[in-house]
C-alpha atoms as a PDB file:
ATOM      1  CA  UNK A   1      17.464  -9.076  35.928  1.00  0.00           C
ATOM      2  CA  UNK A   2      15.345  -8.396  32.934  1.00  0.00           C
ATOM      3  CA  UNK A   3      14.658 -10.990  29.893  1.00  0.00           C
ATOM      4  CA  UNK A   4      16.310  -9.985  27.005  1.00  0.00           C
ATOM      5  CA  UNK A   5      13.565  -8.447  24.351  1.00  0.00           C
ATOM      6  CA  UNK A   6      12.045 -10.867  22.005  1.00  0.00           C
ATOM      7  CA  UNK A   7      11.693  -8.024  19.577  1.00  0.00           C
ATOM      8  CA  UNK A   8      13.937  -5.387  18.326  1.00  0.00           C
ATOM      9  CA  UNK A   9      12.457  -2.315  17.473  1.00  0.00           C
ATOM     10  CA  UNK A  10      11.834  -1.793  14.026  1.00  0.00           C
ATOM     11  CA  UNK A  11      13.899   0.717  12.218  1.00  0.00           C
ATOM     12  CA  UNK A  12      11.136   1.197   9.447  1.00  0.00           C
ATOM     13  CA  UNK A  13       9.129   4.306   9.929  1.00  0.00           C
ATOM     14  CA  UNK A  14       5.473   3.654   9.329  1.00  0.00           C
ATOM     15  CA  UNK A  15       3.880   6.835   7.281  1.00  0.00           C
ATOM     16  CA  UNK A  16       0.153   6.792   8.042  1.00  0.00           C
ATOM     17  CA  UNK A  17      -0.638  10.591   6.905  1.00  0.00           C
ATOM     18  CA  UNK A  18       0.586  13.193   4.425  1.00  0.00           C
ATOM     19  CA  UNK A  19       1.821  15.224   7.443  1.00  0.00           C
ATOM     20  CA  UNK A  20       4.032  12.444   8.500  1.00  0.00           C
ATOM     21  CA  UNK A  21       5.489  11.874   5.655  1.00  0.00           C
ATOM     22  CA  UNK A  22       5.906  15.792   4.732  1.00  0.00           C
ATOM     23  CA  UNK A  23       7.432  15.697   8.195  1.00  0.00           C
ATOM     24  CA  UNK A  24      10.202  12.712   7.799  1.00  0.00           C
ATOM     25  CA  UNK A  25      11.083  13.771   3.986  1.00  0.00           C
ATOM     26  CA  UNK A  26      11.978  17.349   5.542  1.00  0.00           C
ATOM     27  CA  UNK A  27      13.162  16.639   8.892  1.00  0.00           C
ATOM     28  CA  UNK A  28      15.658  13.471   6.391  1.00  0.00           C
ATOM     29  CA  UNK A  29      16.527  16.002   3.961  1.00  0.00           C
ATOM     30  CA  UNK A  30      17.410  18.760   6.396  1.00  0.00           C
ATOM     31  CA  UNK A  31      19.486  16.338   8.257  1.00  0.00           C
ATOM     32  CA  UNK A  32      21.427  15.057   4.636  1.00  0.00           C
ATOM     33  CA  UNK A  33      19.754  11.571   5.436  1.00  0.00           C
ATOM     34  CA  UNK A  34      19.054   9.384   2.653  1.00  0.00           C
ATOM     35  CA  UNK A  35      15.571   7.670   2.275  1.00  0.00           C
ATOM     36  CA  UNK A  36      14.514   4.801   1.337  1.00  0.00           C
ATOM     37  CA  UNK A  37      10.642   4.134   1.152  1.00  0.00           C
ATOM     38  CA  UNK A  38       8.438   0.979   0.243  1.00  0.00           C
ATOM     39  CA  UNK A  39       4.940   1.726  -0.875  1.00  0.00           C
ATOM     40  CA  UNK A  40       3.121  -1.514  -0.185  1.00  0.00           C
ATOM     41  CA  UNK A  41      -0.635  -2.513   0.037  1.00  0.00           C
ATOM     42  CA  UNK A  42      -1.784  -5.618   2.966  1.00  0.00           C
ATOM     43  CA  UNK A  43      -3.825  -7.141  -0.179  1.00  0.00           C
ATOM     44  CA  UNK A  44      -0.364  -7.267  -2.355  1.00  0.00           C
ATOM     45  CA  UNK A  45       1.257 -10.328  -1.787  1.00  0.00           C
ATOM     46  CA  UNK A  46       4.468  -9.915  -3.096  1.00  0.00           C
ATOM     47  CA  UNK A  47       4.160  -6.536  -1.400  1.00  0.00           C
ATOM     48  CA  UNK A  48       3.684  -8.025   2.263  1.00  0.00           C
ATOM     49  CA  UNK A  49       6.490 -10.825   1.331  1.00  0.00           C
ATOM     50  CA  UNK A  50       9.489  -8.194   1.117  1.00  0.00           C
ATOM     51  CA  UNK A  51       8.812  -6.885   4.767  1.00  0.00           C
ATOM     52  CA  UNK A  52      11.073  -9.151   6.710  1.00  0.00           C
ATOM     53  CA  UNK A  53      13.417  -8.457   3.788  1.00  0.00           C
ATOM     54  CA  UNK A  54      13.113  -4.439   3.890  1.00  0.00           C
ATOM     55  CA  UNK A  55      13.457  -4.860   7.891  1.00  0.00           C
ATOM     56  CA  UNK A  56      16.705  -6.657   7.383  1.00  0.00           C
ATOM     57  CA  UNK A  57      17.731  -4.087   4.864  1.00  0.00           C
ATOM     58  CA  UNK A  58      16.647  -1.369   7.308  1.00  0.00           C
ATOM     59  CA  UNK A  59      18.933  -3.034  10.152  1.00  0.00           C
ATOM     60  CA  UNK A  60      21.978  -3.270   7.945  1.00  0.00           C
ATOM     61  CA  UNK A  61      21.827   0.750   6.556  1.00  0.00           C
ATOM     62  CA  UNK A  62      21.762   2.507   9.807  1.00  0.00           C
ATOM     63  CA  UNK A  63      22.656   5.799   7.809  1.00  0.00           C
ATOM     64  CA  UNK A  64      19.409   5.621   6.004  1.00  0.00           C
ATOM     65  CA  UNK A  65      15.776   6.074   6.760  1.00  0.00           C
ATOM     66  CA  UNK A  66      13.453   3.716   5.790  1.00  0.00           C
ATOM     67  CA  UNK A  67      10.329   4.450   5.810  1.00  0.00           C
ATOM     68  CA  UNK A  68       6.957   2.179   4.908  1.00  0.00           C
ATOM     69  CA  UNK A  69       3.895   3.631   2.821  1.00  0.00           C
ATOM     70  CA  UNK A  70       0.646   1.622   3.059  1.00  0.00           C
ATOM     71  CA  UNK A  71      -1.144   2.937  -0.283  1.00  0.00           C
ATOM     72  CA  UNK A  72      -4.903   2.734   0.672  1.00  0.00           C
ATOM     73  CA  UNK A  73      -3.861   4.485   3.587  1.00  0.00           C
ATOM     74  CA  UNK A  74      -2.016   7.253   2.262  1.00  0.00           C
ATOM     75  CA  UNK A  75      -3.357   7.558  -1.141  1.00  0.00           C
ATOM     76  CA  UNK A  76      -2.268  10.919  -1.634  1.00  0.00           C
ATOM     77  CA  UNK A  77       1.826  10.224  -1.344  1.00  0.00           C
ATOM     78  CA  UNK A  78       1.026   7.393  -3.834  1.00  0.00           C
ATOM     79  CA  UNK A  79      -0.504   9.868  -5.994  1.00  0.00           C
ATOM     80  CA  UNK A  80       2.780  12.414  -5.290  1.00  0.00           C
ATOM     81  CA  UNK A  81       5.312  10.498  -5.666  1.00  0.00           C
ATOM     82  CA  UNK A  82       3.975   8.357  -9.123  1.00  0.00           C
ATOM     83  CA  UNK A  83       3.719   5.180  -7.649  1.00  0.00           C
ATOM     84  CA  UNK A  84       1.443   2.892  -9.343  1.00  0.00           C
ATOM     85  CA  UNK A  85       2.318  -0.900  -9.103  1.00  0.00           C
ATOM     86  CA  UNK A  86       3.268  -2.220  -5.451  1.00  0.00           C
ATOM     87  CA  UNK A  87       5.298  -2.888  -3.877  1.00  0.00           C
ATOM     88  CA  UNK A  88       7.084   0.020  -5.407  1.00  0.00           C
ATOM     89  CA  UNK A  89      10.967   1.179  -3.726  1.00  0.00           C
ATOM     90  CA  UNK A  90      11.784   5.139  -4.074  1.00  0.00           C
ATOM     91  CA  UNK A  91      15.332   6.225  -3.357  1.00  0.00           C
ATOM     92  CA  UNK A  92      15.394   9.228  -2.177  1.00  0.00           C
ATOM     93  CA  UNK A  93      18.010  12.389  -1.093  1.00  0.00           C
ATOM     94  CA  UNK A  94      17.134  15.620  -0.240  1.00  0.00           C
ATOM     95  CA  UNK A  95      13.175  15.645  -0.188  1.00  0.00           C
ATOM     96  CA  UNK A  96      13.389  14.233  -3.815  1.00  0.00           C
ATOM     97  CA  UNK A  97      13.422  10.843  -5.543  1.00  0.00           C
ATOM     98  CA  UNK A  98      16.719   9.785  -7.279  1.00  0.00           C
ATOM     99  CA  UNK A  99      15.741   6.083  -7.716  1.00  0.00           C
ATOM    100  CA  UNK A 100      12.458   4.034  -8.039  1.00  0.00           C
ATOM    101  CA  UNK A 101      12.546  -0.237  -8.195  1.00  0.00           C
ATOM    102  CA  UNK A 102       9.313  -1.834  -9.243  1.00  0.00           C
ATOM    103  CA  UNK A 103       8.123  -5.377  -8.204  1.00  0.00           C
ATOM    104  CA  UNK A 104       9.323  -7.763  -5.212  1.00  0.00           C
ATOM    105  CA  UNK A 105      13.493  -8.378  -6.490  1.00  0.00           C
ATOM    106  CA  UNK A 106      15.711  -8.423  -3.323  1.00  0.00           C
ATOM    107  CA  UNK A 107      18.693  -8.895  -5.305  1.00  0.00           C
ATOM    108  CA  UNK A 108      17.761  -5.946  -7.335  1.00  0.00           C
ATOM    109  CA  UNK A 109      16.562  -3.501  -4.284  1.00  0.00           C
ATOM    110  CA  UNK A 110      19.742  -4.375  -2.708  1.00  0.00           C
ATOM    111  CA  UNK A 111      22.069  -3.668  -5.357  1.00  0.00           C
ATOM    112  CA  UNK A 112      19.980  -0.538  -6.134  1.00  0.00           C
ATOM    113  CA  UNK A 113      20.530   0.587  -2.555  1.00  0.00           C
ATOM    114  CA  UNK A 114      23.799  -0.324  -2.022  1.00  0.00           C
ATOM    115  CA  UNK A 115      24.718   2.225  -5.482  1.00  0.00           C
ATOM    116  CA  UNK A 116      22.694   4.789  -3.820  1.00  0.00           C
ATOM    117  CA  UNK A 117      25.142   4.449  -0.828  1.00  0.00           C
ATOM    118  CA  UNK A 118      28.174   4.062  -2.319  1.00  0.00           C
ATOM    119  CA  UNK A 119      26.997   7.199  -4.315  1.00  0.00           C
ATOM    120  CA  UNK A 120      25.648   9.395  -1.686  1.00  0.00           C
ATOM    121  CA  UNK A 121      29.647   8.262   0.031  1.00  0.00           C
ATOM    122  CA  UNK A 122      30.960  10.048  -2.492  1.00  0.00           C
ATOM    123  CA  UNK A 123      29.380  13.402  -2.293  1.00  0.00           C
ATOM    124  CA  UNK A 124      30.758  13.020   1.744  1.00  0.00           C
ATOM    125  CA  UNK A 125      34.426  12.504   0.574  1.00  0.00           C
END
């Protein structure tokens, strides 16, 4: 019998090139699928506190794709997508950003997200 895993797999993408994330925003918007990305930096603090909370997020949206963009290690989708500040959130649909939250609010993200949903719901009906 095998022990049960300590760990569940994360369901946040990790985007360490510009050809990954070129790939996921296509492959998402091809597929209709929502995005929801979280440019962060290891030396931002605030940044590297909202991880366990963007997880949780990430496990309760199954119909989204969250996806995680370290900026000093892909500068150039920083650059692309106007992010300045971190941790910066960008909602997006269909290869292109509807939605950007700036600075470490949980509360905020989450309401943010959940209007994205409840939005993107609508266009389904």
């Amino acid at each position: 019998m095998e022990a049960p895993e300590q760990q569940t797999k994360s369901r946040v993408v990790k985007v360490d090139s510009v050809e990954s994330w070129d790939f996921y925003v296509t492959q998402a918007a091809n597929q209709g699928c929502p995005i929801v990305a979280h440019f962060t930096a290891a030396w931002c603090m605030p940044s590297v506190a909202m991880n366990p909370f963007f997880e949780e997020l990430a496990s309760n949206y199954q119909d989204l794709l969250f996806l995680t963009v370290d900026v000093d290690d892909v500068k150039e989708v920083a650059t692309r997508m106007d992010v300045k500040a971190m941790p910066t959130f960008l909602l997006m649909k269909d290869g292109a950003s509807v939605d950007k939250l700036v600075g470490a609010n949980p509360e905020e993200i989450k309401k943010k997200i959940d209007g994205f949903v409840q939005s993107i719901r609508v266009y389904v009906a």
